[in-house]
C-alpha atoms as a PDB file:
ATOM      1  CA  UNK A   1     -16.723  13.255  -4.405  1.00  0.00           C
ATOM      2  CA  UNK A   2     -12.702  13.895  -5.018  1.00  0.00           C
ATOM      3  CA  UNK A   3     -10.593  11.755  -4.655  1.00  0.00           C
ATOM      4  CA  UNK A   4      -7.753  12.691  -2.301  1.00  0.00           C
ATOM      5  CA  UNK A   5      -4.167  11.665  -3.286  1.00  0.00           C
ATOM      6  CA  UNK A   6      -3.196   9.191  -0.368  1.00  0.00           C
ATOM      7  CA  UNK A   7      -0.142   7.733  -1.964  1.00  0.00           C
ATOM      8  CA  UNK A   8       2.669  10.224  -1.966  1.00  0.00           C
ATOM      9  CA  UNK A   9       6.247   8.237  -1.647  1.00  0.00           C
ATOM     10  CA  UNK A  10       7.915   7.244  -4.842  1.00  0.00           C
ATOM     11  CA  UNK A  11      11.730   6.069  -5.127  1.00  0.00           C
ATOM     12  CA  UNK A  12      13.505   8.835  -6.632  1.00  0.00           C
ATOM     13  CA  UNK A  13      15.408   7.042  -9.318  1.00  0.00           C
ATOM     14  CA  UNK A  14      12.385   6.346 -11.127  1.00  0.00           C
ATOM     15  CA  UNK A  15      10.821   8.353 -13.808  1.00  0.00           C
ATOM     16  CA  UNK A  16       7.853   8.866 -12.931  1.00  0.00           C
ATOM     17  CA  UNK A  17       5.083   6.863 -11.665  1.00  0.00           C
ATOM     18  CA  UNK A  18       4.875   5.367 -15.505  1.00  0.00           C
ATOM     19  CA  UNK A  19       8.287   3.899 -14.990  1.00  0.00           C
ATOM     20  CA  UNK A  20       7.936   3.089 -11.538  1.00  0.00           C
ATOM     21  CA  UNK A  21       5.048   1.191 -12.816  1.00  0.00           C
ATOM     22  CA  UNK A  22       7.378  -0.504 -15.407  1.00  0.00           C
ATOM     23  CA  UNK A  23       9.560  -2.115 -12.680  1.00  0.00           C
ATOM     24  CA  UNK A  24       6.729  -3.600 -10.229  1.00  0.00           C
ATOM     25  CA  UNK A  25       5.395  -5.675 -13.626  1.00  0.00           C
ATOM     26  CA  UNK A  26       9.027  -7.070 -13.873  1.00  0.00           C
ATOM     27  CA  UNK A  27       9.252  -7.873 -10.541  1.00  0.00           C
ATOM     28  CA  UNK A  28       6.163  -9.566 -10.706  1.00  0.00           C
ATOM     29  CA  UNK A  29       6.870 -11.511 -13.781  1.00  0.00           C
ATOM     30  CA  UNK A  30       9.821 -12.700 -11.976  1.00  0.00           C
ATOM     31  CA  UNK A  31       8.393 -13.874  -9.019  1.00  0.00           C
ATOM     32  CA  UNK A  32       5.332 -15.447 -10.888  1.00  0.00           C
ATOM     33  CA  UNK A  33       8.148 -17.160 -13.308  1.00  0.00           C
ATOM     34  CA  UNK A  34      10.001 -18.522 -10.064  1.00  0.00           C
ATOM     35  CA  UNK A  35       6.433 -19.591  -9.031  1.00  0.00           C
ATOM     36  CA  UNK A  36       5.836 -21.699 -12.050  1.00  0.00           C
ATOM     37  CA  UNK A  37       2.727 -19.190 -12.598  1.00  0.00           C
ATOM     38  CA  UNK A  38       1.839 -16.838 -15.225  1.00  0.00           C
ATOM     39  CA  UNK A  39       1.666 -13.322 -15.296  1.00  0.00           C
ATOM     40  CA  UNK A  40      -2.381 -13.546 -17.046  1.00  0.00           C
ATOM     41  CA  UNK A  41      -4.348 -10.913 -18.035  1.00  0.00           C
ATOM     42  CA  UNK A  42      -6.562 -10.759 -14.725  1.00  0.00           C
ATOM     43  CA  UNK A  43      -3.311 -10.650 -12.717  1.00  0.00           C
ATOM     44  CA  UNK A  44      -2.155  -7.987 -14.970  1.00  0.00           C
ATOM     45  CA  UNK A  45      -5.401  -5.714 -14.672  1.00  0.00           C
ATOM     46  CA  UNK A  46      -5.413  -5.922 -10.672  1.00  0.00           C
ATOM     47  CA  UNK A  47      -1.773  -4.996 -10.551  1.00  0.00           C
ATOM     48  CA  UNK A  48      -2.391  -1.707 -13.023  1.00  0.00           C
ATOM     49  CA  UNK A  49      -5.086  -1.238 -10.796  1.00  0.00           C
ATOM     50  CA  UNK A  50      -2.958  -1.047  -7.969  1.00  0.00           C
ATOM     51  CA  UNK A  51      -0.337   0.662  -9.956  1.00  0.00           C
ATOM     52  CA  UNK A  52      -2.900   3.308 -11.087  1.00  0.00           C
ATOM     53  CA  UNK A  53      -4.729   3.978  -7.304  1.00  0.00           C
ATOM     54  CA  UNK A  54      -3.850   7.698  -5.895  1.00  0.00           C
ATOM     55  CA  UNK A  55      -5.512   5.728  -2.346  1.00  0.00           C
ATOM     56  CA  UNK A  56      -4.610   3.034  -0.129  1.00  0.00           C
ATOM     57  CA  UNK A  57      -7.536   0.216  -1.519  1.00  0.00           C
ATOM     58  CA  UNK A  58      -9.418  -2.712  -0.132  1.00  0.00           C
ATOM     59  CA  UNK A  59      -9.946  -5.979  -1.799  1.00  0.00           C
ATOM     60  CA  UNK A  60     -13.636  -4.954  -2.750  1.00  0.00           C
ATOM     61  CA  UNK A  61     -12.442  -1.555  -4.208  1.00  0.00           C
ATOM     62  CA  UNK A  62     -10.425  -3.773  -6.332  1.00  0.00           C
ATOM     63  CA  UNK A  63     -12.997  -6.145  -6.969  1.00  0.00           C
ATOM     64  CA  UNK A  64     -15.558  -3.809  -7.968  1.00  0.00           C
ATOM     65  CA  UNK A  65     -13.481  -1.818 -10.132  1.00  0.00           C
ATOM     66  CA  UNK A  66     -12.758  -5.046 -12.249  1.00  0.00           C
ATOM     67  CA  UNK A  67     -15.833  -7.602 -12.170  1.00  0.00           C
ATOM     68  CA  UNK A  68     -16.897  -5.927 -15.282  1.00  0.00           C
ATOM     69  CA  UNK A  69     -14.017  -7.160 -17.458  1.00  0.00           C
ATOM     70  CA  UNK A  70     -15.034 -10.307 -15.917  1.00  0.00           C
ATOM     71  CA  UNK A  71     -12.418 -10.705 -12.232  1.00  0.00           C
ATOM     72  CA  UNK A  72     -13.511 -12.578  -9.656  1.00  0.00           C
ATOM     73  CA  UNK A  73     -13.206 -11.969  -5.835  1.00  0.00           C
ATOM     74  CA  UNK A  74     -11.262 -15.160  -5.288  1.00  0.00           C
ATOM     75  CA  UNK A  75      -8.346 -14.339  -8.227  1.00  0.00           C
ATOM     76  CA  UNK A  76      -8.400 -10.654  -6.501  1.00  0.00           C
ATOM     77  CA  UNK A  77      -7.826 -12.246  -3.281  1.00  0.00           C
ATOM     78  CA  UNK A  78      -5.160 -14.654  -4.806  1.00  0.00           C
ATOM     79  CA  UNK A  79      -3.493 -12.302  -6.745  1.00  0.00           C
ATOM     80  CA  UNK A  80      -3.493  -9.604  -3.456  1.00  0.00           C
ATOM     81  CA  UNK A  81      -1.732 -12.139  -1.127  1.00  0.00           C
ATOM     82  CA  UNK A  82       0.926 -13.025  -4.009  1.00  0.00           C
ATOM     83  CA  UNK A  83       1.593  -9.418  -4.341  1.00  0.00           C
ATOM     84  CA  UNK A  84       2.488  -9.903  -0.598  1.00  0.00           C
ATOM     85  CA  UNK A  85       4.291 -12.548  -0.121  1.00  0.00           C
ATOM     86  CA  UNK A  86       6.640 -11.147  -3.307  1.00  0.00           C
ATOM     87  CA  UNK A  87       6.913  -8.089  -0.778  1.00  0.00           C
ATOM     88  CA  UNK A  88       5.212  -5.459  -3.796  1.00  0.00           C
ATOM     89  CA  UNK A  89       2.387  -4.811  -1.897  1.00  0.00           C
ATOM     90  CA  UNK A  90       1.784  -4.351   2.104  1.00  0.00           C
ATOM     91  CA  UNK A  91      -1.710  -4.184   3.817  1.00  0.00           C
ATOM     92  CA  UNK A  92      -2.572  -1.058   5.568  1.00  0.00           C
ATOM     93  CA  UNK A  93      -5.285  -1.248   8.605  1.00  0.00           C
ATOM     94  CA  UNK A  94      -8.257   0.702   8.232  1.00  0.00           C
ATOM     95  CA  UNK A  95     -10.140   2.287  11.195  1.00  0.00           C
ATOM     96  CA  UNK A  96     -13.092  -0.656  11.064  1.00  0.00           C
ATOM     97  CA  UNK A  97      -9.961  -3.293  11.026  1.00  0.00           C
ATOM     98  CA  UNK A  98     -10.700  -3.606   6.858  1.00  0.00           C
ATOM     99  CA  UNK A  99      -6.948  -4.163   5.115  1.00  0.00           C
ATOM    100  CA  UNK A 100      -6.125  -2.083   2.783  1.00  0.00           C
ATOM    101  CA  UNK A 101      -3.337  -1.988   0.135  1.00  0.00           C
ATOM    102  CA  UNK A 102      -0.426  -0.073  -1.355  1.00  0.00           C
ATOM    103  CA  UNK A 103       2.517  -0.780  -3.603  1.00  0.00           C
ATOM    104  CA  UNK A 104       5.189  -1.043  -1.684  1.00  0.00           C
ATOM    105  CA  UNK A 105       8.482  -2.704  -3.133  1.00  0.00           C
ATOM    106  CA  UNK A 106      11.086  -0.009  -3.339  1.00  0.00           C
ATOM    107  CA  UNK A 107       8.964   2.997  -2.048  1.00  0.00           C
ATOM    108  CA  UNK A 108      10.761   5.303   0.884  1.00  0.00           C
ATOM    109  CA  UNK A 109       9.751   3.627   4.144  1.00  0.00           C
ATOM    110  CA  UNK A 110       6.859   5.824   5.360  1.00  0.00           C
ATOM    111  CA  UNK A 111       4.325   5.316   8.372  1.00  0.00           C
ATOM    112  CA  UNK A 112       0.283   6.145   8.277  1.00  0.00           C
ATOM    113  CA  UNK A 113      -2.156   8.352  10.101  1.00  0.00           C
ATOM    114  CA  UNK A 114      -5.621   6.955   9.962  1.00  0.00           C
ATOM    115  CA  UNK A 115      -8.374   8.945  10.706  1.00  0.00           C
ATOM    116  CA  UNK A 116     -11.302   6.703  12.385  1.00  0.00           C
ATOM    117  CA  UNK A 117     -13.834   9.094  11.071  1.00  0.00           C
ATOM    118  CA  UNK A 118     -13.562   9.408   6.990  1.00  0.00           C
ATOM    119  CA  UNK A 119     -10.875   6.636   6.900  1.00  0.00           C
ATOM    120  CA  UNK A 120      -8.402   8.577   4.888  1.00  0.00           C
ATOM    121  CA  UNK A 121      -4.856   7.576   5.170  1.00  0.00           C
ATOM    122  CA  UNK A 122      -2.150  10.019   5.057  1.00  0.00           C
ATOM    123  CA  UNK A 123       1.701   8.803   5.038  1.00  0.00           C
ATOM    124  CA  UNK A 124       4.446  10.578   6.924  1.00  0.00           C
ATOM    125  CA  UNK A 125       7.915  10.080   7.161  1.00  0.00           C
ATOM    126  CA  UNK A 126       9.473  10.897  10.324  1.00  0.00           C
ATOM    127  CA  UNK A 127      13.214  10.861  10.441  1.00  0.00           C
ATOM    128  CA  UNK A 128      13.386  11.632  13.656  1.00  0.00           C
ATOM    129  CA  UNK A 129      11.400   8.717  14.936  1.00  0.00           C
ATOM    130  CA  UNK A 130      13.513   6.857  13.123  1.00  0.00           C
ATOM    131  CA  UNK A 131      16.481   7.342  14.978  1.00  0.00           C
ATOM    132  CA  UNK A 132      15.599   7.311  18.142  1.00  0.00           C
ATOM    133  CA  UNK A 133      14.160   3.530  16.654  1.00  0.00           C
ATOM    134  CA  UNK A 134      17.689   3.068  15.482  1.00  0.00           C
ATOM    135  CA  UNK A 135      19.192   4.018  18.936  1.00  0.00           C
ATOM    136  CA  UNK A 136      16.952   1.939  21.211  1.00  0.00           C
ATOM    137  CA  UNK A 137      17.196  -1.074  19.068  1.00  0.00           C
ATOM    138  CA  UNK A 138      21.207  -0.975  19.118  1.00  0.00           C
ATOM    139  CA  UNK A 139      21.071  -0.203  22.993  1.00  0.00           C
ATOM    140  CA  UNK A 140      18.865  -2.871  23.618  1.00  0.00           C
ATOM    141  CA  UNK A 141      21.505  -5.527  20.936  1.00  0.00           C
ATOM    142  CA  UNK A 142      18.019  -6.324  18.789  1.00  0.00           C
ATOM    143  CA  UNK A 143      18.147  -6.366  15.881  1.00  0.00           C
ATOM    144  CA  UNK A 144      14.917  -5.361  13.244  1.00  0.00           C
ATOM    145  CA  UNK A 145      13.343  -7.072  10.789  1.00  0.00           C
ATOM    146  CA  UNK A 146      10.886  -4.389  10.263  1.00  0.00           C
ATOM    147  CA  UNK A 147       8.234  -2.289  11.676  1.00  0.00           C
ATOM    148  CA  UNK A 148       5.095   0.336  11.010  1.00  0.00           C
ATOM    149  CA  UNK A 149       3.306   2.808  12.804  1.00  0.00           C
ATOM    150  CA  UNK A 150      -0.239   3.133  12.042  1.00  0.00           C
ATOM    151  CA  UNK A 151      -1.624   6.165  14.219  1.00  0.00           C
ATOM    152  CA  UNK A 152      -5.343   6.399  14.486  1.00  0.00           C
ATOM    153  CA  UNK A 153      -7.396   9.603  15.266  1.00  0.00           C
ATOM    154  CA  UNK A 154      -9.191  11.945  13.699  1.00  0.00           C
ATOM    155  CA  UNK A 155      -8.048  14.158  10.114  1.00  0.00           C
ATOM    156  CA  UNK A 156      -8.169  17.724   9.663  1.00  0.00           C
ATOM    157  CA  UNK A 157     -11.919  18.013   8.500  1.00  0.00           C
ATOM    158  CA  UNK A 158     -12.916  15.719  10.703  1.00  0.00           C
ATOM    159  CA  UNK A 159     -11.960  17.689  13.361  1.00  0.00           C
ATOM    160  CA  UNK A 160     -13.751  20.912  12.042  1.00  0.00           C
ATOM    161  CA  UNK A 161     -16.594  18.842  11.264  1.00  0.00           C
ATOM    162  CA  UNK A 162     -17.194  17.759  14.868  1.00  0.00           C
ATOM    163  CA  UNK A 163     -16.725  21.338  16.353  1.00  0.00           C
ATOM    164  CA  UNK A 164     -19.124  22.893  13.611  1.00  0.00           C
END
């Protein structure tokens, strides 16, 4: 089966996704450090997992990709939900309500179709959206913390599939 590329938005300053890759591990450190934790080996391996994934992931995905080098599902879970609360990663629903992750920490703010059939996740940016966001807000004197649109239906070729 191939793999489709899910995760598309990079910050342009970096050079590539290799030195993209270099910042997230120094953020990381940094919050671990102010933590009084450790940036260990397992951590390590589930964040270059992360850091290598062309798709959003779930814990398992994560989990089974590393149990071999000998990971186990609680330091995946622990080591997921510190990637969150340091604001690197962000959970993405699935169609079956399953969270899913991506690197987020400097990446252009994006939204996500979902399609409820195949469960791929596609992200958009939609300037437009984002104004009239902008507007409202300021009309209405509230003020944002953040926000994210997760649109569910059906992709592409799961459309064609269900006519065929």
């Amino acid at each position: 089966m191939q793999v489709t590329k899910e995760l598309v938005f990079f910050p342009s300053w970096t050079a590539g996704r290799q030195g993209y890759a270099t910042r997230i591990r120094e953020v990381f450190q940094r919050y671990l450090s102010e933590q009084d934790l450790r940036l260990t080996k397992q951590r390590e391996q589930i964040l270059d997992y992360l850091l290598s994934a062309e798709q959003h992931v779930t814990q398992n995905d994560v989990y089974q990709a590393l149990k071999g080098r000998g990971i186990g599902k609680v330091t995946v879970f622990r080591t997921l939900k510190m990637l969150e609360e340091c604001r690197l990663a962000e959970r993405v629903t699935s169609p079956h309500g399953q969270p899913k992750f991506e690197i987020k920490h400097e990446r252009p703010h994006h939204d996500h179709l979902i399609c409820v059939e195949c469960g791929a996740i596609r992200e958009v940016q939609w300037p437009e959206v984002e104004r009239i966001q902008e507007k409202t807000c300021k009309t209405l004197h509230f003020a944002p913390l953040w926000h994210r649109h997760e649109i569910f239906g059906r992709c592409q070729n799961c459309q064609a599939r269900r006519l065929s």
